[in-house]
Protein backbone atom coordinates (compact mmCIF):
# COMPACT_ATOMS: atom_id res chain seq x y z
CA UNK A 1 42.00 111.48 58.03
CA UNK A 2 43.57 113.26 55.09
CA UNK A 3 43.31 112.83 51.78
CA UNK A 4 46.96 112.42 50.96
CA UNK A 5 46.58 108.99 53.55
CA UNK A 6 44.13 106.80 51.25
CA UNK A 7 44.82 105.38 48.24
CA UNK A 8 42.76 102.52 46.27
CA UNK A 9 44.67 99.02 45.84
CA UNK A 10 42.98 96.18 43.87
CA UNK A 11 39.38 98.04 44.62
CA UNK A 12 40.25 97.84 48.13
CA UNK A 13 40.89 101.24 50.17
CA UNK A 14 44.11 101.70 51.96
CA UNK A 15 46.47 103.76 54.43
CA UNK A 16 49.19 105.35 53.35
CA UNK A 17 52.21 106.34 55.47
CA UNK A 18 55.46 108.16 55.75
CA UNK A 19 58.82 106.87 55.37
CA UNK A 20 61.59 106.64 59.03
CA UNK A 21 63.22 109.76 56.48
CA UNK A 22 60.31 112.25 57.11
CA UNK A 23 60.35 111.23 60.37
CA UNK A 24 63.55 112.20 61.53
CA UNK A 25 63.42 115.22 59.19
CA UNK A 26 60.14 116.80 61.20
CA UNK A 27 61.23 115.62 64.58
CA UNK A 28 64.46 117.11 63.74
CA UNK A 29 62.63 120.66 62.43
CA UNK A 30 60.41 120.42 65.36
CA UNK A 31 63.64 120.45 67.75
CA UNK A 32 65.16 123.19 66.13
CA UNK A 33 62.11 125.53 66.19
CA UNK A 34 61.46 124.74 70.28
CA UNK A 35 64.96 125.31 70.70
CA UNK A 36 65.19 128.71 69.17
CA UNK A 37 61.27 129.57 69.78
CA UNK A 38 60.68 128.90 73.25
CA UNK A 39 57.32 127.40 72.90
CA UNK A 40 56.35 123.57 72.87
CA UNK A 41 55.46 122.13 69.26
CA UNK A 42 52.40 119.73 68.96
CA UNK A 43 52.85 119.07 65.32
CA UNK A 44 55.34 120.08 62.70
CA UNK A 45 54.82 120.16 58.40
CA UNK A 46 56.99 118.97 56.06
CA UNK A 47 57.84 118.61 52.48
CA UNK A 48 58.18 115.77 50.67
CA UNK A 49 59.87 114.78 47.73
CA UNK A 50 56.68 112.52 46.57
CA UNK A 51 55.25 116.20 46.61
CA UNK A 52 52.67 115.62 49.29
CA UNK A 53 52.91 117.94 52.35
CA UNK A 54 52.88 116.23 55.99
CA UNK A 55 51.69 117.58 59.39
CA UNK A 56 52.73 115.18 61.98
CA UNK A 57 52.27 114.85 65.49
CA UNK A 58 55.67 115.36 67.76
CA UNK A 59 55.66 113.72 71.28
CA UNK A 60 58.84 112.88 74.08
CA UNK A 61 59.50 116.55 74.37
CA UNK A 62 62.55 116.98 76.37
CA UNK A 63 64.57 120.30 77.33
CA UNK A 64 68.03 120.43 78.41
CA UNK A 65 70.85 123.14 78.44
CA UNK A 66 71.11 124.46 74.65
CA UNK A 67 69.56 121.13 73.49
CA UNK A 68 65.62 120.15 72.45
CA UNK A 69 65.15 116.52 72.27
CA UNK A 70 61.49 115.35 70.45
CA UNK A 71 59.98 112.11 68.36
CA UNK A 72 58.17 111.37 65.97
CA UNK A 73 55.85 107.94 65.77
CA UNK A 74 56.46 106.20 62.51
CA UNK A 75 53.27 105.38 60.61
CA UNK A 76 53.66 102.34 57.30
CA UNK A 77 50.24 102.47 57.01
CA UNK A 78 48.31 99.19 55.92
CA UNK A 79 52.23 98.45 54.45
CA UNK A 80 53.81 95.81 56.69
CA UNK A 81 56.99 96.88 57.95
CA UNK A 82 59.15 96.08 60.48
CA UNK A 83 59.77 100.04 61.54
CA UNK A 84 55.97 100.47 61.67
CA UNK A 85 55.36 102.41 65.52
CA UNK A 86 58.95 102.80 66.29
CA UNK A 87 59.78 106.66 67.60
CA UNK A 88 62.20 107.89 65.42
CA UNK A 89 64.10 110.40 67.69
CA UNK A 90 65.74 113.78 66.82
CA UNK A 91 67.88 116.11 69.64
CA UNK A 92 69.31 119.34 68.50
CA UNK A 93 71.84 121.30 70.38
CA UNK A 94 73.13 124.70 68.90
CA UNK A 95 76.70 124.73 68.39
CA UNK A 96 79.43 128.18 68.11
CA UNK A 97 79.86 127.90 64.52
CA UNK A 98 76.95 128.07 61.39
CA UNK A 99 75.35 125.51 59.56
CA UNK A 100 74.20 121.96 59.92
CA UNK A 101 75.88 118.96 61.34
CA UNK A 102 74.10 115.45 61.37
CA UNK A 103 75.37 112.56 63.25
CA UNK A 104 73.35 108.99 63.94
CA UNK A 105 72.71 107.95 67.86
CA UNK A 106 71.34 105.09 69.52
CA UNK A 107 69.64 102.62 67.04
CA UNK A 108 70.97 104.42 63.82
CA UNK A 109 73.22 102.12 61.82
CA UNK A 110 76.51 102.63 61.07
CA UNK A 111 78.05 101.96 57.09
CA UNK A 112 80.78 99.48 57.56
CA UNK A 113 81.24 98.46 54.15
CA UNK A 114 82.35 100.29 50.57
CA UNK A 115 79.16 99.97 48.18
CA UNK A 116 76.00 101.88 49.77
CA UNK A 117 74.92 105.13 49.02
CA UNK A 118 76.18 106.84 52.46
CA UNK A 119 80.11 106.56 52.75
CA UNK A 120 81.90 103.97 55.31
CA UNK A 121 81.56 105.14 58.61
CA UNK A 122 78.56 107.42 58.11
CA UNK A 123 75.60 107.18 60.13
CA UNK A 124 73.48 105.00 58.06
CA UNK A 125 70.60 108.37 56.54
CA UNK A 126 70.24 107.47 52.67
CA UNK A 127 70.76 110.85 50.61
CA UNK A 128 67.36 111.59 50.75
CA UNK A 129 66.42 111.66 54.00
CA UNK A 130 69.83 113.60 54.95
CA UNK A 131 68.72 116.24 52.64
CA UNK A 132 65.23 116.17 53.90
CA UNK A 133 66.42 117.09 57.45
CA UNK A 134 68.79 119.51 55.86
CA UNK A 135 66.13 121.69 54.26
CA UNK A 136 63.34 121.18 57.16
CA UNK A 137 65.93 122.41 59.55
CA UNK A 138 67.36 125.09 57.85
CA UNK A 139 64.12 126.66 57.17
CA UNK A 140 63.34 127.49 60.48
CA UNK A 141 67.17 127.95 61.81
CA UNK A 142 67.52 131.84 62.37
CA UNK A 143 70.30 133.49 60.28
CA UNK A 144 74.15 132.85 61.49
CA UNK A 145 73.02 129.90 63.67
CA UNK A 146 74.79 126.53 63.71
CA UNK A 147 72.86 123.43 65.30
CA UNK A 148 74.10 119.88 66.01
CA UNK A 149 71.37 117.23 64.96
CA UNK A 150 71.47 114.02 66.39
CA UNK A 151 68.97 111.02 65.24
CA UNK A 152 68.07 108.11 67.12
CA UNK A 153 66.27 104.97 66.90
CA UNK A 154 65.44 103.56 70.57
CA UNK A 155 65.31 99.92 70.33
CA UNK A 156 66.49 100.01 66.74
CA UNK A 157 69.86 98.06 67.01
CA UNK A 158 67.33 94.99 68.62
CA UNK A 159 64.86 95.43 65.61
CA UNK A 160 67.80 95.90 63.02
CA UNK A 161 68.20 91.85 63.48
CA UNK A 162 65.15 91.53 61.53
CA UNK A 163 66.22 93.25 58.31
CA UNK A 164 69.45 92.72 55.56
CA UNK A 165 71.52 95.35 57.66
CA UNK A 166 74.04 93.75 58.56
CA UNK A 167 74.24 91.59 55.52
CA UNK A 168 74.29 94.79 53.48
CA UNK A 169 77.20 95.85 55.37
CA UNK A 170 75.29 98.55 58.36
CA UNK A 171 75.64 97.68 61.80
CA UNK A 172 74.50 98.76 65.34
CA UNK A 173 70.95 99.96 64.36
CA UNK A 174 68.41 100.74 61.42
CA UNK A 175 68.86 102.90 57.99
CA UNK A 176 67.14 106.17 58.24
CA UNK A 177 65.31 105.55 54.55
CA UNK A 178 62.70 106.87 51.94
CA UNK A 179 62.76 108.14 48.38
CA UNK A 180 59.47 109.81 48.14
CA UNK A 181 59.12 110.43 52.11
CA UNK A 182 56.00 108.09 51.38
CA UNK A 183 54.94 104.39 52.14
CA UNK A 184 52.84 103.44 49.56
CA UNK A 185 50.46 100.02 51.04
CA UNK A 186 51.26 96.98 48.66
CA UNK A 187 50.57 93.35 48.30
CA UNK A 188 52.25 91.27 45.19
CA UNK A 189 49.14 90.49 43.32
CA UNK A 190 47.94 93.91 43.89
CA UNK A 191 51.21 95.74 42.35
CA UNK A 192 50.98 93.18 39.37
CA UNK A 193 47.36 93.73 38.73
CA UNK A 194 48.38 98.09 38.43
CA UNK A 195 51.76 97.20 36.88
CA UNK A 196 49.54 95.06 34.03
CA UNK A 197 46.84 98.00 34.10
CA UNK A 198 49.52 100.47 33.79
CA UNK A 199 50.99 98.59 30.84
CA UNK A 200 47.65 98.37 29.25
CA UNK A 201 46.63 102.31 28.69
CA UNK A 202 50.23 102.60 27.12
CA UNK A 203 50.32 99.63 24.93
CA UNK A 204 48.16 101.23 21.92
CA UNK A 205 50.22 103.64 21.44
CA UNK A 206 54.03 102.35 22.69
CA UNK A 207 53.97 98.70 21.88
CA UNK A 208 56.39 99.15 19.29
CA UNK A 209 58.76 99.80 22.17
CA UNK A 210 58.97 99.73 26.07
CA UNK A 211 61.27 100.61 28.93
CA UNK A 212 61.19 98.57 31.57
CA UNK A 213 63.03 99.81 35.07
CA UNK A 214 62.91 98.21 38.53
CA UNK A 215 62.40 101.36 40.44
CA UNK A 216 62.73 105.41 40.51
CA UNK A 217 67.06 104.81 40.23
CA UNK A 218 66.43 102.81 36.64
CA UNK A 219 63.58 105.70 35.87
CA UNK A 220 65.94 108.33 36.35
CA UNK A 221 68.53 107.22 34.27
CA UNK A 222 65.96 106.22 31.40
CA UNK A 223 64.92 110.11 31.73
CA UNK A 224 67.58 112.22 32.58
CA UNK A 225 70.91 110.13 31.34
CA UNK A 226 69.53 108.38 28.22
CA UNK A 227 66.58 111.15 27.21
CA UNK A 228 64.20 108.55 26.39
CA UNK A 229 60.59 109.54 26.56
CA UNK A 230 58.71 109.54 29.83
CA UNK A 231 55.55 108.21 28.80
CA UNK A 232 57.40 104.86 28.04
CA UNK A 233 58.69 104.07 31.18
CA UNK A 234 57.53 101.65 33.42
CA UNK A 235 58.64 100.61 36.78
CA UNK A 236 58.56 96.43 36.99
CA UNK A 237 59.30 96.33 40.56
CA UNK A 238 61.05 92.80 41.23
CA UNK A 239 58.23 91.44 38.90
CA UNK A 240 60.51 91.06 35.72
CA UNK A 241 59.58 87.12 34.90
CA UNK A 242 55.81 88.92 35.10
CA UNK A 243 56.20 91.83 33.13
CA UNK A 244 57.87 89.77 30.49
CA UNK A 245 54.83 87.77 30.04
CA UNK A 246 52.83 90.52 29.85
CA UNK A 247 54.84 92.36 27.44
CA UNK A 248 54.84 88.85 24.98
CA UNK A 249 51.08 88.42 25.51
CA UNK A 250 50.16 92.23 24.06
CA UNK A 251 52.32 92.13 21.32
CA UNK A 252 55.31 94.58 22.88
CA UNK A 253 57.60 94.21 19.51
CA UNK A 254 61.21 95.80 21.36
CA UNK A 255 62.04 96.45 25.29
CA UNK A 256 64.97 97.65 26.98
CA UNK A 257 65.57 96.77 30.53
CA UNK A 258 67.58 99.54 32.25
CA UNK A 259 68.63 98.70 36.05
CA UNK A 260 71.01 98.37 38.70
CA UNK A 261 73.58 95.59 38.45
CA UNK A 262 72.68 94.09 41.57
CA UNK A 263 69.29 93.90 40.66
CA UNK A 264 69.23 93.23 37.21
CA UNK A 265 72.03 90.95 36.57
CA UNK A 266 69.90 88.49 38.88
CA UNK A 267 68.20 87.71 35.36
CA UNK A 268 71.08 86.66 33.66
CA UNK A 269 71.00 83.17 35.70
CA UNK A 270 67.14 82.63 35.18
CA UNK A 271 66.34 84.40 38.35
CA UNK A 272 63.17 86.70 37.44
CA UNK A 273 61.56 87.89 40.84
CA UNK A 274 64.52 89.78 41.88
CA UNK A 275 63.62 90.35 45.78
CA UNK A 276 66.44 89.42 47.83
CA UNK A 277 63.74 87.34 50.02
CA UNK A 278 63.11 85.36 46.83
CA UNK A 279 66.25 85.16 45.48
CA UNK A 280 69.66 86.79 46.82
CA UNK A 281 72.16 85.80 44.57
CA UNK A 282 74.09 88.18 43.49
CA UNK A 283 77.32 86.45 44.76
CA UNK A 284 76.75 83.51 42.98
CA UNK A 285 75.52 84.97 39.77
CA UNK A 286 79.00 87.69 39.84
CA UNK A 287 81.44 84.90 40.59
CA UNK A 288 80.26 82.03 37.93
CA UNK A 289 80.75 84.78 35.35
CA UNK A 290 83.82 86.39 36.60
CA UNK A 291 85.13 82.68 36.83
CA UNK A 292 84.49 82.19 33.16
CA UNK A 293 85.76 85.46 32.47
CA UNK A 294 89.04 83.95 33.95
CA UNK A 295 88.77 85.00 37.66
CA UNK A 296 91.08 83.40 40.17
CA UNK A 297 90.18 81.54 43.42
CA UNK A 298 91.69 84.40 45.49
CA UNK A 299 89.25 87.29 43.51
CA UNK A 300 86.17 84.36 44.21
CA UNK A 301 86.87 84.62 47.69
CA UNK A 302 86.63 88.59 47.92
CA UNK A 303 83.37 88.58 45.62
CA UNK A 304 82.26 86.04 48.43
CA UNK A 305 83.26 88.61 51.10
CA UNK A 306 81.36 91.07 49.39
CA UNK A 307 78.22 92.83 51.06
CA UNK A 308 76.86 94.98 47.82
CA UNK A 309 76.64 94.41 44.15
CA UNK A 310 78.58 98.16 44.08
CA UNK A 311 81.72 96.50 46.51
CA UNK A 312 81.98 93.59 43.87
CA UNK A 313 82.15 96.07 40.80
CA UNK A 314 85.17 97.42 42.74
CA UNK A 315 86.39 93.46 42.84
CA UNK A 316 85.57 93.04 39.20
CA UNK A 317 87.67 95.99 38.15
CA UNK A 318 91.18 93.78 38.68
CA UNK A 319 89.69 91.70 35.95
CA UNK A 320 90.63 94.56 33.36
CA UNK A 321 88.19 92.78 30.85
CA UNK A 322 87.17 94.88 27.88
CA UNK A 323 83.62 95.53 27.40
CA UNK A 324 83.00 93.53 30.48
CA UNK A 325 79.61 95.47 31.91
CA UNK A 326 78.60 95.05 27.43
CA UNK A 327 79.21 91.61 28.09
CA UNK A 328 77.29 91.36 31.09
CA UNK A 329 74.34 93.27 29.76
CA UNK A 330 74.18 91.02 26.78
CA UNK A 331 73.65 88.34 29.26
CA UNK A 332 70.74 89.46 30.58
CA UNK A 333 69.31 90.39 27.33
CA UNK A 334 69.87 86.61 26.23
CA UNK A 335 67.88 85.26 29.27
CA UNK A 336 65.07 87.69 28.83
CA UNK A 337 64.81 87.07 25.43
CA UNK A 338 65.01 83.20 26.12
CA UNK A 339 61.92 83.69 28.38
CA UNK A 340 59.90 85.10 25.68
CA UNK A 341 60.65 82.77 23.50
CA UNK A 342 62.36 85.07 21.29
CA UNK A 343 59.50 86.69 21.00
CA UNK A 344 60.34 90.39 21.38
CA UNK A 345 63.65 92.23 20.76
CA UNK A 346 65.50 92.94 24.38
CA UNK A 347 68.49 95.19 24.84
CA UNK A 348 69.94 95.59 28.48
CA UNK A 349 71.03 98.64 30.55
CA UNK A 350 73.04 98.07 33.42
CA UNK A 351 74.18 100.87 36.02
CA UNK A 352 75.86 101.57 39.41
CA UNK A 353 74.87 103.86 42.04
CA UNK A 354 78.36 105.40 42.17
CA UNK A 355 79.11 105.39 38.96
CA UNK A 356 76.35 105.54 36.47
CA UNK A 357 75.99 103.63 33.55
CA UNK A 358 78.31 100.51 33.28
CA UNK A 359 77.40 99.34 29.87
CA UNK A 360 74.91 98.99 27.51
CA UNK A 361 74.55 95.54 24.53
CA UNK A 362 74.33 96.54 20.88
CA UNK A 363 70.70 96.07 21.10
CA UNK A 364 70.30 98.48 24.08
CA UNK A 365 72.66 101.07 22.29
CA UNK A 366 70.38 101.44 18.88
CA UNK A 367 67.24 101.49 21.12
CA UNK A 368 68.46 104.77 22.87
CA UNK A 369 69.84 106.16 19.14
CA UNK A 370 66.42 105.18 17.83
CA UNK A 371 63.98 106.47 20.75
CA UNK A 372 65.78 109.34 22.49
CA UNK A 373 63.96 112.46 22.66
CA UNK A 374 61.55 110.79 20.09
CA UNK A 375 57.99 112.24 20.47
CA UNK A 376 55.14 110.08 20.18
């Protein structure tokens, strides 16, 4: 077993694994080297963007006419998941012109709704994994080569019944997925008990003020759009009710909240785990406030038919309400700060996938004047 695989949760040692996006990415490089090599490959390395090279095993090696067909198993490690064992499949076929064309098969979802990260119509592979298969296969394609790569999930339009695909608007199969190419093991009371250590080595020296962020999305715009410092970041998960109390009970004196709309407006009706399993309602939440905000019955009902937070922002748009997304924020801000008993000073960041930052409260907007590019 290598290194890279365990990893210590709650004192307890545990498996990582690797993400259905570095599968398809080295069964897809694996393909392309047999096809233009010759010879059969037992295993194939990879990058990943978590930094941590992978050598995994490639099995269902199949030859055709100008086309290499291979697999690799999907390992979650001790994380459950509903992908964990599935092959994910790749089959590569050279084509007349250069480059790189990717295209979803059998048990690869298709985007049928406005809103996701992949365009309607697109095989549903997230960004990350699509670029992941882009650079494994172009590093071993020889020059002035074209290939066509196809993924596939066998099985995976059965097994897509037991996720929020279709909900989420993909249909016919699973999402090829994975920002870091790595599945990190977790149980709740495990993430809470590193969130609250995590919290605890900054809180000498940051308590006078925090950023808290659901996930790498809220991290990088804390970083790269709003230049605040690193070192005072902390991803919350879906734990915000949590990390609020922990915040109040060591003295954290300001925090800005910085997340995704879909997410984070969740807390703006009391809602404080945020995991759809726990609480999905972002229609409800959207539509009570775009009915106050003067919303008709007819704009209600296309919230309702809504699959995404991003396809409502489209729906909210008609409303043509200034400062709307400010509005919203502040919202959030007020419910947070009700949960703390007023306790600490909360600004709000809310932001799209598509389109960045949506708006910021007053609160949120001296925090990032104040702390930007501000050493500590």
């Amino acid at each position: 077993m290598m290194s890279w695989e365990m990893t210590t949760k709650r004192g307890k040692k545990m498996r990582r694994g690797f993400t259905t996006g570095s599968c398809a990415a080295a069964a897809a490089k694996a393909a392309a080297l047999m096809l233009f090599g010759g010879e059969d490959v037992g295993e194939i390395s990879i990058a990943t963007p978590a930094g941590i090279p992978l050598k995994l095993p490639i099995g269902n090696i199949d030859r055709g006419m100008g086309i290499v067909s291979c697999s690799v198993k999907k390992d979650s490690g001790d994380d459950p998941d509903v992908t964990n064992g599935i092959n994910v499949f790749a089959a590569v076929k050279e084509k007349m012109d250069a480059g790189i064309r990717v295209k979803g098969g059998e048990g690869v979802g298709r985007v049928t709704r406005p809103g996701l990260q992949v365009e309607v119509g697109s095989p549903a592979i997230n960004p990350v994994p699509m670029a992941m298969i882009l650079q494994e296969v172009g590093a071993v394609l020889p020059p002035g080569k074209g290939v066509e790569v196809t993924i596939s999930i066998p099985g995976g339009e059965k097994l897509a019944e037991k996720t929020f695909n279709a909900k989420l608007g993909v249909e016919g199969g699973l999402s090829i997925l994975g920002t870091t190419g790595i599945v990190e093991p977790m149980s709740e009371e495990a993430f809470k008990e590193i969130l609250s250590l995590e919290m605890k080595t900054l809180l000498p020296a940051f308590s006078d003020f925090l950023v808290l962020v659901p996930g790498n999305h809220g991290k990088n715009i804390a970083r790269g759009h709003l230049s605040l410092p690193e070192e005072r970041v902390i991803k919350m998960s879906n734990f915000v009710g949590f990390m609020l109390d922990t915040c109040r009970h060591n003295g954290v004196k300001k925090l800005l909240l910085v997340g995704h709309i879909g997410k984070l407006f969740k807390v703006a009706a009391g809602i404080f785990h945020t995991h759809s399993r726990v609480a999905d309602a972002r229609f409800e939440v959207f539509a009570a406030h775009a009915a106050l905000l003067g919303a008709d019955q007819e704009m209600i009902e296309k919230l309702h038919r809504c699959s995404s937070a991003e396809e409502m922002i489209m729906v909210l748009d008609a409303l043509q309400v200034e400062g709307l997304y400010e509005g919203f924020a502040e919202k959030v801000s007020f419910r947070a700060g009700e949960y703390v008993s007023g306790e600490i000073e909360i600004g709000t960041i809310l932001f799209s996938l598509k389109r960045g930052i949506l708006g910021m409260d007053e609160k949120a907007r001296r925090f990032v004047e104040e702390y930007a590019w501000k050493k500590s």
